[in-house]
C-alpha atoms as a PDB file:
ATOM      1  CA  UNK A   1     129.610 111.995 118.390  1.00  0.00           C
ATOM      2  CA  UNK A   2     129.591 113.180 121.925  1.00  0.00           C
ATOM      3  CA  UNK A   3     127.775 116.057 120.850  1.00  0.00           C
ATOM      4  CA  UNK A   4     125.077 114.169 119.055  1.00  0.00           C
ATOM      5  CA  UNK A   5     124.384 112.139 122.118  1.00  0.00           C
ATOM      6  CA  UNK A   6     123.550 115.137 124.708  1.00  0.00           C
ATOM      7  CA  UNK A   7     121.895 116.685 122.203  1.00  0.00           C
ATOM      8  CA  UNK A   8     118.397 118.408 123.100  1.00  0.00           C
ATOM      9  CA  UNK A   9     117.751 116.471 119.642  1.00  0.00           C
ATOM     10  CA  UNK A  10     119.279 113.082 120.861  1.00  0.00           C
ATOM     11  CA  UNK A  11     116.315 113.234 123.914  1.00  0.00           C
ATOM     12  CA  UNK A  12     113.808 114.285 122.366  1.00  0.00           C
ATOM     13  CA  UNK A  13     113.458 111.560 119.855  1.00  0.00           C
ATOM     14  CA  UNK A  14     114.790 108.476 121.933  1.00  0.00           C
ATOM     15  CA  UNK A  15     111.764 109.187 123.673  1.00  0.00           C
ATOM     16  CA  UNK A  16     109.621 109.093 120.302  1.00  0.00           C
ATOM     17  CA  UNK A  17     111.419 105.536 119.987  1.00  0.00           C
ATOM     18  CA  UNK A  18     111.041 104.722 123.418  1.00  0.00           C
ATOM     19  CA  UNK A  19     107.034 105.316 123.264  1.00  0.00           C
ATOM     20  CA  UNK A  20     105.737 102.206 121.852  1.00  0.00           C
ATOM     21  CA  UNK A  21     108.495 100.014 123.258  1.00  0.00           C
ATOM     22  CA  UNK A  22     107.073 101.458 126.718  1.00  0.00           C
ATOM     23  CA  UNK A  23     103.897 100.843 125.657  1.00  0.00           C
ATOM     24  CA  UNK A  24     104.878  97.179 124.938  1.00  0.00           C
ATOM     25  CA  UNK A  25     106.485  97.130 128.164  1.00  0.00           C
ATOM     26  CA  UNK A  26     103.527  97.946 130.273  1.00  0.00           C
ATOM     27  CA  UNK A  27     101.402  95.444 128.360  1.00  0.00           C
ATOM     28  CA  UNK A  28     103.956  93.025 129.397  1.00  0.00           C
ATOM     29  CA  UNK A  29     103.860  94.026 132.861  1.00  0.00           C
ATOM     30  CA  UNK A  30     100.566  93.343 133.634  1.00  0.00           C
ATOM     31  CA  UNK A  31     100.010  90.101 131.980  1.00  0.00           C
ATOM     32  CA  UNK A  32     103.156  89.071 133.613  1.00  0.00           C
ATOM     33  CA  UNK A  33     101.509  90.037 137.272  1.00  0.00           C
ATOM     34  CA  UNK A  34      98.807  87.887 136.200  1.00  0.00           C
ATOM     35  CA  UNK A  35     100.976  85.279 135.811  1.00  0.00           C
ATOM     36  CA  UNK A  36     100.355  84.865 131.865  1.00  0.00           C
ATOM     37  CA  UNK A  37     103.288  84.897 129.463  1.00  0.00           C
ATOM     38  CA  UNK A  38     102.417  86.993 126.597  1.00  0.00           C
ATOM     39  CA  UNK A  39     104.690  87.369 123.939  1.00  0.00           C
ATOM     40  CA  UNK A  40     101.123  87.931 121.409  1.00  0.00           C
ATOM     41  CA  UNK A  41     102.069  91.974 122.366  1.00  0.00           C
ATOM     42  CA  UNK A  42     104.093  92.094 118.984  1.00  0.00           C
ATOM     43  CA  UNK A  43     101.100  90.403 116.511  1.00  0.00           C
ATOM     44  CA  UNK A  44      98.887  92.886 118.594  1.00  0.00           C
ATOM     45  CA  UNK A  45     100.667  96.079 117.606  1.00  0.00           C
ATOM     46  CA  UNK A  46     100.448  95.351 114.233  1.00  0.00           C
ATOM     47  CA  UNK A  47      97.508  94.300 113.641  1.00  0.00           C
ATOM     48  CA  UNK A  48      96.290  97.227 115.994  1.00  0.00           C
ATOM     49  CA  UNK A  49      98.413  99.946 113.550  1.00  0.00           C
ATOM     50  CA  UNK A  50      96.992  98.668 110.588  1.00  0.00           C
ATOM     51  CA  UNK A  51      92.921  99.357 112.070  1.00  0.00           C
ATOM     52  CA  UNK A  52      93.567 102.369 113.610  1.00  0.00           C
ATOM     53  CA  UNK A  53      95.116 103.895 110.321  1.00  0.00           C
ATOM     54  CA  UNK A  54      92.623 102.324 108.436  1.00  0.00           C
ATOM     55  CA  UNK A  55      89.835 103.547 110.920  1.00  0.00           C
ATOM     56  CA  UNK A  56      91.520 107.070 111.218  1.00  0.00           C
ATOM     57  CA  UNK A  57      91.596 107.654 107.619  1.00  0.00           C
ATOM     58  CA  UNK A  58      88.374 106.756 106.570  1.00  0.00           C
ATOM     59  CA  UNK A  59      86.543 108.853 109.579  1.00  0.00           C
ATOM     60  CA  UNK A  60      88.991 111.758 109.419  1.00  0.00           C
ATOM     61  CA  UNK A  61      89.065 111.306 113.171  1.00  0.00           C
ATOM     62  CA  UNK A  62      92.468 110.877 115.250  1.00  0.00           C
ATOM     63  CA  UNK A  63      89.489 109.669 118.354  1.00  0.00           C
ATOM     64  CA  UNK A  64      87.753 106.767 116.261  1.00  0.00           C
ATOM     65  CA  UNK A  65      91.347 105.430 114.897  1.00  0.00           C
ATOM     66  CA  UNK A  66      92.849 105.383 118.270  1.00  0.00           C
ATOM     67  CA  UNK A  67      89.826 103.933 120.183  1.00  0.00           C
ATOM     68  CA  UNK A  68      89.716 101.521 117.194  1.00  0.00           C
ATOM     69  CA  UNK A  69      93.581 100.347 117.842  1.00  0.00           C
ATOM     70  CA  UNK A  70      93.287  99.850 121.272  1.00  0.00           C
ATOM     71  CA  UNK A  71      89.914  97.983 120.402  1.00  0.00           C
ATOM     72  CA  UNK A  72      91.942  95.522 118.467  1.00  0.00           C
ATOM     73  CA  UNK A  73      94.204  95.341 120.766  1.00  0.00           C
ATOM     74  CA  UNK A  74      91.887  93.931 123.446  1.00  0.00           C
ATOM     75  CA  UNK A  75      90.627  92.498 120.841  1.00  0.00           C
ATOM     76  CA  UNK A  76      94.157  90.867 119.927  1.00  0.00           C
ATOM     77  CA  UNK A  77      94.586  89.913 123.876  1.00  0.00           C
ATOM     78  CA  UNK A  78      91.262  88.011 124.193  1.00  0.00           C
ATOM     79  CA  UNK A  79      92.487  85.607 121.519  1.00  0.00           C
ATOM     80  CA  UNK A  80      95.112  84.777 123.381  1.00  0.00           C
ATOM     81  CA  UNK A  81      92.883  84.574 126.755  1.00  0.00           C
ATOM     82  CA  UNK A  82      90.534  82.675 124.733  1.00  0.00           C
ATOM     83  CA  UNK A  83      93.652  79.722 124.234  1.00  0.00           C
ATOM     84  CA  UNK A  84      94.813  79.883 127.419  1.00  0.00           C
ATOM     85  CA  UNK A  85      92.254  80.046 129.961  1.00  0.00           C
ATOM     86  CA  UNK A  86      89.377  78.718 128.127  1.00  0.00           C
ATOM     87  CA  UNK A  87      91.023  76.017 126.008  1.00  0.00           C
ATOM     88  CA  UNK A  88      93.888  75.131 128.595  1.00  0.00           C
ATOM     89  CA  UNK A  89      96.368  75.450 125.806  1.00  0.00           C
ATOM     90  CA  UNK A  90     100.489  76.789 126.525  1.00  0.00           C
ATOM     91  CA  UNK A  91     100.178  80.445 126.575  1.00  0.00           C
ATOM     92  CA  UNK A  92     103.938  80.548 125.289  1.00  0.00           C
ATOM     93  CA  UNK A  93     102.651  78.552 122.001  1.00  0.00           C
ATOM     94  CA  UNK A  94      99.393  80.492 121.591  1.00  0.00           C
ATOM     95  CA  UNK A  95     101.316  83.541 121.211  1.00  0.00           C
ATOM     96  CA  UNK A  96     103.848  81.973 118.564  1.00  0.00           C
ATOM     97  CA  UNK A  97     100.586  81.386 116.921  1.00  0.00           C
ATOM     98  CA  UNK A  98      99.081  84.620 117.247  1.00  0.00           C
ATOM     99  CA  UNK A  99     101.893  86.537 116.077  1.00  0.00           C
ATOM    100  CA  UNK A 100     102.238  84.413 112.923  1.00  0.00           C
ATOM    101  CA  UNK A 101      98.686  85.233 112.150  1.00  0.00           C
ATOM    102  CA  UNK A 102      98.697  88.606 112.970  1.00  0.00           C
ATOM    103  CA  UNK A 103     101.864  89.039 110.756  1.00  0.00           C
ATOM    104  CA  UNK A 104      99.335  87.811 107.665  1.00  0.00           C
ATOM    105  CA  UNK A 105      96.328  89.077 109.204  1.00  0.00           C
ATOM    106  CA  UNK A 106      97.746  92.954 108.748  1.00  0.00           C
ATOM    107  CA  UNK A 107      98.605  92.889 105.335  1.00  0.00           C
ATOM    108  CA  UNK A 108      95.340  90.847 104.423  1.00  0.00           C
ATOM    109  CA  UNK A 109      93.485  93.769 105.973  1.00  0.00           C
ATOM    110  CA  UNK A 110      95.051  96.364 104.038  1.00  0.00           C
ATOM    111  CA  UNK A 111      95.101  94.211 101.023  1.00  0.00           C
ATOM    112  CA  UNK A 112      91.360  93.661 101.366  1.00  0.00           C
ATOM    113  CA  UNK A 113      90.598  97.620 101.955  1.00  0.00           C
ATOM    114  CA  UNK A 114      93.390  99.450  99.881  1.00  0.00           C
ATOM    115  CA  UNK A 115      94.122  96.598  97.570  1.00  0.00           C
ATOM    116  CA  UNK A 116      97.907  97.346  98.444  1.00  0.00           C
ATOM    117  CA  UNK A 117     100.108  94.890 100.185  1.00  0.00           C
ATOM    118  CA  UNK A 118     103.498  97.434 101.318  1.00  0.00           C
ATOM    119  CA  UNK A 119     101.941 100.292 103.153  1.00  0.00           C
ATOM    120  CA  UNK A 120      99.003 102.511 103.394  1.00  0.00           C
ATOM    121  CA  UNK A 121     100.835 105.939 102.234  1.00  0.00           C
ATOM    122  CA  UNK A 122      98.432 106.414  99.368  1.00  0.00           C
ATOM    123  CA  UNK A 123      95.900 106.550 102.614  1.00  0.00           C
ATOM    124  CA  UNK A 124      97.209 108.883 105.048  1.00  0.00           C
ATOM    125  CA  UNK A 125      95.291 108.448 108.545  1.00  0.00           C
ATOM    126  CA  UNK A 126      94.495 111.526 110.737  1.00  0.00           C
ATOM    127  CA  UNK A 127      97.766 112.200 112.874  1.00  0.00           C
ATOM    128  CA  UNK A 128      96.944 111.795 116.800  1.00  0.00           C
ATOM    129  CA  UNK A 129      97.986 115.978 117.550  1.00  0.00           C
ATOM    130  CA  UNK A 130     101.607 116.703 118.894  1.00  0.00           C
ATOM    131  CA  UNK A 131     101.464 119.105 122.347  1.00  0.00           C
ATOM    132  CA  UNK A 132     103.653 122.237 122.092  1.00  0.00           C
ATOM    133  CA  UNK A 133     103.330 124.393 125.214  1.00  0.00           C
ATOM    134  CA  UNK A 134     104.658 127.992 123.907  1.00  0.00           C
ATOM    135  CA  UNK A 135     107.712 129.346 125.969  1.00  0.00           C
ATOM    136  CA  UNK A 136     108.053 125.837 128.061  1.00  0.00           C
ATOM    137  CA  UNK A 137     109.612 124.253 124.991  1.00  0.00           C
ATOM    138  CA  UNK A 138     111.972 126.732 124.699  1.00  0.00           C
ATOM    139  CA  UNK A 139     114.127 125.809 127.771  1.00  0.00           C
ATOM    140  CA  UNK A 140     117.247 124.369 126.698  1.00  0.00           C
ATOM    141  CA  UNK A 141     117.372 120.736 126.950  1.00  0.00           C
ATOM    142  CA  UNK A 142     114.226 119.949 128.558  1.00  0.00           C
ATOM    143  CA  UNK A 143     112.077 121.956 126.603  1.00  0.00           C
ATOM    144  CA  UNK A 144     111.302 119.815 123.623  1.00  0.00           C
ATOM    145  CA  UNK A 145     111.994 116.587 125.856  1.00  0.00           C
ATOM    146  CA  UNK A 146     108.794 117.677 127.992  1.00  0.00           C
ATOM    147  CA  UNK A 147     106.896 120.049 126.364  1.00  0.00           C
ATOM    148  CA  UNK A 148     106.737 119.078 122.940  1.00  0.00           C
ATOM    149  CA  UNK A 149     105.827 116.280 122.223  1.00  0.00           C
ATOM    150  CA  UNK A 150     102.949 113.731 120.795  1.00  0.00           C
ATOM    151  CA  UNK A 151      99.682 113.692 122.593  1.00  0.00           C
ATOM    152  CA  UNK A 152     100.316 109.491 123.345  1.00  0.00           C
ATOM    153  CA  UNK A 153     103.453 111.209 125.733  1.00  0.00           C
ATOM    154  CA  UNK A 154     101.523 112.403 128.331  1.00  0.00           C
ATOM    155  CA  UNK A 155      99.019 109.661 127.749  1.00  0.00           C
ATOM    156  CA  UNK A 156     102.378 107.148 128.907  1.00  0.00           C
ATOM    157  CA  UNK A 157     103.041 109.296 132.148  1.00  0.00           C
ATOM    158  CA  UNK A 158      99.618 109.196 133.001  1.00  0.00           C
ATOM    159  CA  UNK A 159      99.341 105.378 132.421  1.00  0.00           C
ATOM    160  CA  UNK A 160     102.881 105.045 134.419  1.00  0.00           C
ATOM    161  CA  UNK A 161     101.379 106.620 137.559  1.00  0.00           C
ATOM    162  CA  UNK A 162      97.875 104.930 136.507  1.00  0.00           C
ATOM    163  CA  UNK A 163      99.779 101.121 136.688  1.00  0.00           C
ATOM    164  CA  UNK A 164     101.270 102.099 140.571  1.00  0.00           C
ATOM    165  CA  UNK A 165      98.331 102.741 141.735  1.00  0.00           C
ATOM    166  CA  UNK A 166      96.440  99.822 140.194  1.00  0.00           C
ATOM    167  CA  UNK A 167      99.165  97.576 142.019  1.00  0.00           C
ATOM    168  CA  UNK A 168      99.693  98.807 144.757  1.00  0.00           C
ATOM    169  CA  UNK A 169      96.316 100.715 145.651  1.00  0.00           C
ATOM    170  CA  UNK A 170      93.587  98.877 144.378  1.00  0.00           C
ATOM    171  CA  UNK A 171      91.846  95.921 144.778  1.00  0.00           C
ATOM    172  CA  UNK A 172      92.275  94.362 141.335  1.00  0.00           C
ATOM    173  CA  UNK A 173      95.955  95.082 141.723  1.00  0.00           C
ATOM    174  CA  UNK A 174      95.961  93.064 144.888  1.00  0.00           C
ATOM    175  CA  UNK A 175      93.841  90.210 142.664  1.00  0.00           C
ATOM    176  CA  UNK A 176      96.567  90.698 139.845  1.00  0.00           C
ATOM    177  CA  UNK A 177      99.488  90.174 141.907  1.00  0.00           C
ATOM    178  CA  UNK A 178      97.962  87.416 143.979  1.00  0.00           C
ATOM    179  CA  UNK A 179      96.921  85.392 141.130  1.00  0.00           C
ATOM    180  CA  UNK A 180      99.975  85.916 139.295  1.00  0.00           C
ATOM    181  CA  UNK A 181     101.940  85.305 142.542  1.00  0.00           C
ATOM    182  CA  UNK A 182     100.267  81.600 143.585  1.00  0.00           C
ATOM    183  CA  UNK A 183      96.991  81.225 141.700  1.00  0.00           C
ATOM    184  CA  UNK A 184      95.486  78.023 144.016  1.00  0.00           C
ATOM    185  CA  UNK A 185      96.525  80.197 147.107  1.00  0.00           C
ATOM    186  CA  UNK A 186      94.433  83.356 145.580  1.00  0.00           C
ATOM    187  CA  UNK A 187      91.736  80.576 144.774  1.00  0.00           C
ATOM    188  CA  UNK A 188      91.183  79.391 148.357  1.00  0.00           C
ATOM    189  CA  UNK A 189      90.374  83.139 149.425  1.00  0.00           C
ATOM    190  CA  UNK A 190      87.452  83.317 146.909  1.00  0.00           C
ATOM    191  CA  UNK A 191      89.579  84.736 143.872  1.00  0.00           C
ATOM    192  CA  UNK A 192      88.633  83.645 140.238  1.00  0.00           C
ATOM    193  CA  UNK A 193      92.091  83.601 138.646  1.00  0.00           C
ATOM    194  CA  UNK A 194      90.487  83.209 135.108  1.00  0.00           C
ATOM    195  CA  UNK A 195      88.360  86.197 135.673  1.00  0.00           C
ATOM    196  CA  UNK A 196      91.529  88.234 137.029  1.00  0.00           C
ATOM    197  CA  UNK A 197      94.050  87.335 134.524  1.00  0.00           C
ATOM    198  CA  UNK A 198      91.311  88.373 131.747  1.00  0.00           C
ATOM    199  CA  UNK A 199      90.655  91.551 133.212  1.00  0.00           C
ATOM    200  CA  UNK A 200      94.584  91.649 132.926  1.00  0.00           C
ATOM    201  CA  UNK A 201      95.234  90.939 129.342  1.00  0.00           C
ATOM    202  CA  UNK A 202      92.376  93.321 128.457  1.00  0.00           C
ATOM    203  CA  UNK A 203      94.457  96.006 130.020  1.00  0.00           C
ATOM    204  CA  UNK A 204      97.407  94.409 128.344  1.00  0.00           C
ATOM    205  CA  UNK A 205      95.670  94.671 125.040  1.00  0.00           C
ATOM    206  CA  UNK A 206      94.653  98.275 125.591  1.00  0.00           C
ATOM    207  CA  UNK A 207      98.637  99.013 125.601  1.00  0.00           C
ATOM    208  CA  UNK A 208      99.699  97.040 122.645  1.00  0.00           C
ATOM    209  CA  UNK A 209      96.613  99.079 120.973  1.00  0.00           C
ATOM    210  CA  UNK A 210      98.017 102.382 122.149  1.00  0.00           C
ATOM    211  CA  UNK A 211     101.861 100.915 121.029  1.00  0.00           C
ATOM    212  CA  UNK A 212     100.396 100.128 117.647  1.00  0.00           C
ATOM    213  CA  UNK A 213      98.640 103.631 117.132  1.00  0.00           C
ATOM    214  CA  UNK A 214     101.476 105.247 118.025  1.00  0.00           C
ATOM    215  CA  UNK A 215     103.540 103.505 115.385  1.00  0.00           C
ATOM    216  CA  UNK A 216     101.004 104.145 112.756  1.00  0.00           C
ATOM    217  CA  UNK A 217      99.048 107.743 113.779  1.00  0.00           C
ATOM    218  CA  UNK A 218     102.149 109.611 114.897  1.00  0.00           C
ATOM    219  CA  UNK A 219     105.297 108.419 114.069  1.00  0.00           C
ATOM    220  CA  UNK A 220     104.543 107.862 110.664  1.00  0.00           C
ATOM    221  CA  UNK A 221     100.659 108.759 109.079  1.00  0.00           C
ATOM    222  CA  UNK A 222     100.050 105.567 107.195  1.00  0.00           C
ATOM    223  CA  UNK A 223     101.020 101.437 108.424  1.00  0.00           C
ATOM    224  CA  UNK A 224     103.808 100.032 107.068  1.00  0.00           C
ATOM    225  CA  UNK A 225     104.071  96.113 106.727  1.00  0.00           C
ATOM    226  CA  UNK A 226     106.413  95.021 109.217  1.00  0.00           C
ATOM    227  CA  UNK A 227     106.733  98.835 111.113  1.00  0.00           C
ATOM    228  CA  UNK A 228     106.718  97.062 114.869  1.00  0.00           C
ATOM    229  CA  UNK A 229     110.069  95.504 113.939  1.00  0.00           C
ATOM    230  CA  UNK A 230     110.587  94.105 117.061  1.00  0.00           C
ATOM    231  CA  UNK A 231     109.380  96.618 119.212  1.00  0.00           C
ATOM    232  CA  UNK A 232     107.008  94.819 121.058  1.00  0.00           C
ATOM    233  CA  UNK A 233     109.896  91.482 122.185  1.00  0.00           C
ATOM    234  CA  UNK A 234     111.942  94.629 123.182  1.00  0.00           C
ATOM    235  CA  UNK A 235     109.296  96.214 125.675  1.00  0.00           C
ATOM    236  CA  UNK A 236     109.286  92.338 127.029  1.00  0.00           C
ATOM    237  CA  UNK A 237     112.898  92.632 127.935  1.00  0.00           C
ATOM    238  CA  UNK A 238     112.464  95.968 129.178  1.00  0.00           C
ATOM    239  CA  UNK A 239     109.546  95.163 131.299  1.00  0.00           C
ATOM    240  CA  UNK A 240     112.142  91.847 132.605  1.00  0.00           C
ATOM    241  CA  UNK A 241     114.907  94.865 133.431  1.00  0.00           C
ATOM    242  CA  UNK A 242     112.082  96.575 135.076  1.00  0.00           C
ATOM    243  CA  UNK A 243     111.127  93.552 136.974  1.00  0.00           C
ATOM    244  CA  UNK A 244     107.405  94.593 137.236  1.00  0.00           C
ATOM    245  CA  UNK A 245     108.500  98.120 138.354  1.00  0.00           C
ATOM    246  CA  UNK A 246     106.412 100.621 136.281  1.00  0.00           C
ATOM    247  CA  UNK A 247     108.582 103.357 136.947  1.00  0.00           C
ATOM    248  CA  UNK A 248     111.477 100.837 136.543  1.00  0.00           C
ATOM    249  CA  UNK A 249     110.391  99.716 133.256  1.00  0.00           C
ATOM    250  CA  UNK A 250     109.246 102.935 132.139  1.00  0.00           C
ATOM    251  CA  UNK A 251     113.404 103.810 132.274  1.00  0.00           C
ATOM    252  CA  UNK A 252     114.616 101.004 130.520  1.00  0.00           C
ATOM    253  CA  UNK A 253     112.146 101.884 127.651  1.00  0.00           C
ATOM    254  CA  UNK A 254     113.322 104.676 127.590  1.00  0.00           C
ATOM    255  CA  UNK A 255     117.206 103.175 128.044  1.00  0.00           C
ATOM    256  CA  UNK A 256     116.169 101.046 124.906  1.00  0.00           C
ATOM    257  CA  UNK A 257     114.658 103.798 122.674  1.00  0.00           C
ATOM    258  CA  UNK A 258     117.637 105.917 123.169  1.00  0.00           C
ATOM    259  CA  UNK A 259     120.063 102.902 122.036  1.00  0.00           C
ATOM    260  CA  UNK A 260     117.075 102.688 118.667  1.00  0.00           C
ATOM    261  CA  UNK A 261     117.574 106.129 118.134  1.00  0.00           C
ATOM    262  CA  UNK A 262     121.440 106.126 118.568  1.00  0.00           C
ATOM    263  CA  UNK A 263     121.637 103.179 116.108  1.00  0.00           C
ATOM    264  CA  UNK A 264     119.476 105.582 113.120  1.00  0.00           C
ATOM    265  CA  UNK A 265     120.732 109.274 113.835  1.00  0.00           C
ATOM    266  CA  UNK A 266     124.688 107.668 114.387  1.00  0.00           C
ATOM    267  CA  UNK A 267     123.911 106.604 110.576  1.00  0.00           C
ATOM    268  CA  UNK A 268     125.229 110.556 109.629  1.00  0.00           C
ATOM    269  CA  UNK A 269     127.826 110.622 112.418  1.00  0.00           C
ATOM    270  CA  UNK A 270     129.901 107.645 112.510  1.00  0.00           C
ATOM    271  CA  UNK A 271     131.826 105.950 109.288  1.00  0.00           C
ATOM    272  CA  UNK A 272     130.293 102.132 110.498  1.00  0.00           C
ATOM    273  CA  UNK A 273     128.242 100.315 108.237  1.00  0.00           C
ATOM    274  CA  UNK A 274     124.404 101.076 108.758  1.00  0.00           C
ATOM    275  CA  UNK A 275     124.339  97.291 109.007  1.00  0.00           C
ATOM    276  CA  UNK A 276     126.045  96.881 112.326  1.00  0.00           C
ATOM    277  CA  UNK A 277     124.515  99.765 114.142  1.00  0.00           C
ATOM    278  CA  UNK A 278     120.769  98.655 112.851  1.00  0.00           C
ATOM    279  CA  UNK A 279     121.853  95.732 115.500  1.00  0.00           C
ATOM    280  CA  UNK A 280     122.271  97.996 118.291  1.00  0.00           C
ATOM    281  CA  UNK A 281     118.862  97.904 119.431  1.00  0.00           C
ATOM    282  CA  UNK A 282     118.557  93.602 119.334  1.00  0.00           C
ATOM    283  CA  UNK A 283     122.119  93.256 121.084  1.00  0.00           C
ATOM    284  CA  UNK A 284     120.989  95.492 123.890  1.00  0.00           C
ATOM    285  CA  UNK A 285     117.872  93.134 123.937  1.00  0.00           C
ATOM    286  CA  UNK A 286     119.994  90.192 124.311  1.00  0.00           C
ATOM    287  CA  UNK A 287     122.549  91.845 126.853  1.00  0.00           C
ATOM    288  CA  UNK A 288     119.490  92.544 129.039  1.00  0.00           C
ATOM    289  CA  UNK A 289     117.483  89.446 129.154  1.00  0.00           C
ATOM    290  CA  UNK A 290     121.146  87.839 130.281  1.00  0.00           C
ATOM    291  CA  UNK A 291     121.416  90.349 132.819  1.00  0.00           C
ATOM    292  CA  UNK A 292     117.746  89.555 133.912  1.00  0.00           C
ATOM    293  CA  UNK A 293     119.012  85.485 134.175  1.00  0.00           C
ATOM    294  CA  UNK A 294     121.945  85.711 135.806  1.00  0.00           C
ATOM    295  CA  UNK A 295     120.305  87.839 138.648  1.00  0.00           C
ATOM    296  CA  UNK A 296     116.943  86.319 139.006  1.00  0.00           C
ATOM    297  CA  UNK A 297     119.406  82.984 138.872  1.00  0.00           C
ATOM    298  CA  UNK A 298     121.563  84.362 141.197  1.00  0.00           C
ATOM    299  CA  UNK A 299     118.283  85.440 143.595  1.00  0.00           C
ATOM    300  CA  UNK A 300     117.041  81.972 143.441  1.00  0.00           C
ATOM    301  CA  UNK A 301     120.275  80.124 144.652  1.00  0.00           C
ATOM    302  CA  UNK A 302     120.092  82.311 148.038  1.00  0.00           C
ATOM    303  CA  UNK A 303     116.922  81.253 148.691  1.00  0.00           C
END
């Protein structure tokens, strides 16, 4: 087993499972700064996969299906800031609500274009391309882990370094973190918090349409009812361990993909049930929102 885990293998895909929960992660980041609790990032993803398959398979173009996912995404996000800034309505409920629609909502869209209800396999989508770089990905362990890999890889790096510098560099980072920081206070200095936190979720929506494409245009070429599993409430409690740290929360993605990948490849290595290790990944989950309580608890009392 200790083989298996320091395997060039091993890294290489626990960063294939770590990409949409990162991608999950940063959408929950910046609502978060905003000051909006958005746990819609799950209902997003799917419904997100299913158009961009859909889109990509029907144009023949990787482009049009991604730029359609992230489409719904935003799409996805303004639903949510349509209940909760507009209508004044519990941004906690509104995404319980979302993400019950959304869980219909994706298999009545590929019902009402496929006429199936499971998956879309009959309709394979146009794959978003993998990146080899010829001799790079032949150094051992770091080779494949770096330099060959899906297209939506390099995309996350860039949109790591692209979220510090929003933050901390930019004006509409200062607006994000001010709003989401003491909203009457950003107010009184001639900030619209509605207009910020919208700009926000947009954003947010943007990564829960790149999470869901991922899912659906390079991990597998087709949508799958049900594919997100989860993924997006784990990049929440990754983007908690991070606490609003993009490089931070970029490493407990990828903490948490490794521990998805660990509980599927360990399948073939260790003699436990399949049962107990499909788990893994949810008892992590709980282990680190605890974590995140007892410290941010712990912060509080000091103060």
């Amino acid at each position: 087993m200790i083989g298996f885990v320091f395997s060039e293998e091993f890294l290489q895909r626990s960063v294939v499972f770590a990409l949409p929960i990162l991608f999950a992660a940063f959408a929950a980041l910046i609502s978060n700064r905003a000051g909006i609790v958005n746990i819609n990032i799950e209902g997003s993803m799917s419904v997100a996969a299913v158009c961009g398959t859909l889109a990509g398979h029907f144009s023949g173009s990787w482009i049009l299906g991604l730029i359609v996912a992230m489409l719904v995404g935003v799409g996805m996000s303004m639903l949510l800031a349509g209940a909760a800034l507009v209508l004044r309505t519990d941004s906690f409920l509104s995404g319980i609500a979302l993400n019950t629609l959304a869980t219909g909502l994706s298999v009545y869209i590929l019902y009402a274009v496929l006429g199936v209800k499971g998956d879309s396999s009959s309709a394979p989508t146009a794959a978003i391309p993998n990146i080899s770089i010829p001799i790079l990905r032949d150094i051992p362990v770091i080779g494949k882990l770096l330099f060959d890999q899906s297209l939506l890889f390099y995309v996350a790096i860039l949109c790591t370094v692209f979220l510090v510098f929003l933050l901390n560099r930019t004006k509409l980072g200062t607006e994000i973190r001010a709003v989401g920081h003491n909203p009457a206070a950003a107010e009184s200095v001639g900030i619209n918090p509605r207009v910020v936190k919208t700009k926000a979720l947009i954003l947010c929506g943007v990564f829960s349409g790149l999470g869901g494409a991922f899912l659906s245009m390079s991990y597998l070429m087709y949508f799958s009812a049900g594919m997100v599993a989860g993924r997006g409430f784990i990049g929440i409690a990754a983007e908690a361990m991070g606490v609003g740290n993009p490089v931070l929360t970029a490493l407990f993605s990828f903490l948490f993909g490794a521990v998805t990948y660990f509980s599927v490849g360990a399948q073939t290595v260790l003699s436990f049930p399949y049962q107990i290790l499909n788990t893994l990944p949810y008892i992590m989950t709980l282990i680190a929102l605890i974590i995140y309580a007892v410290i941010q608890k712990n912060k509080q009392s000091k103060k």
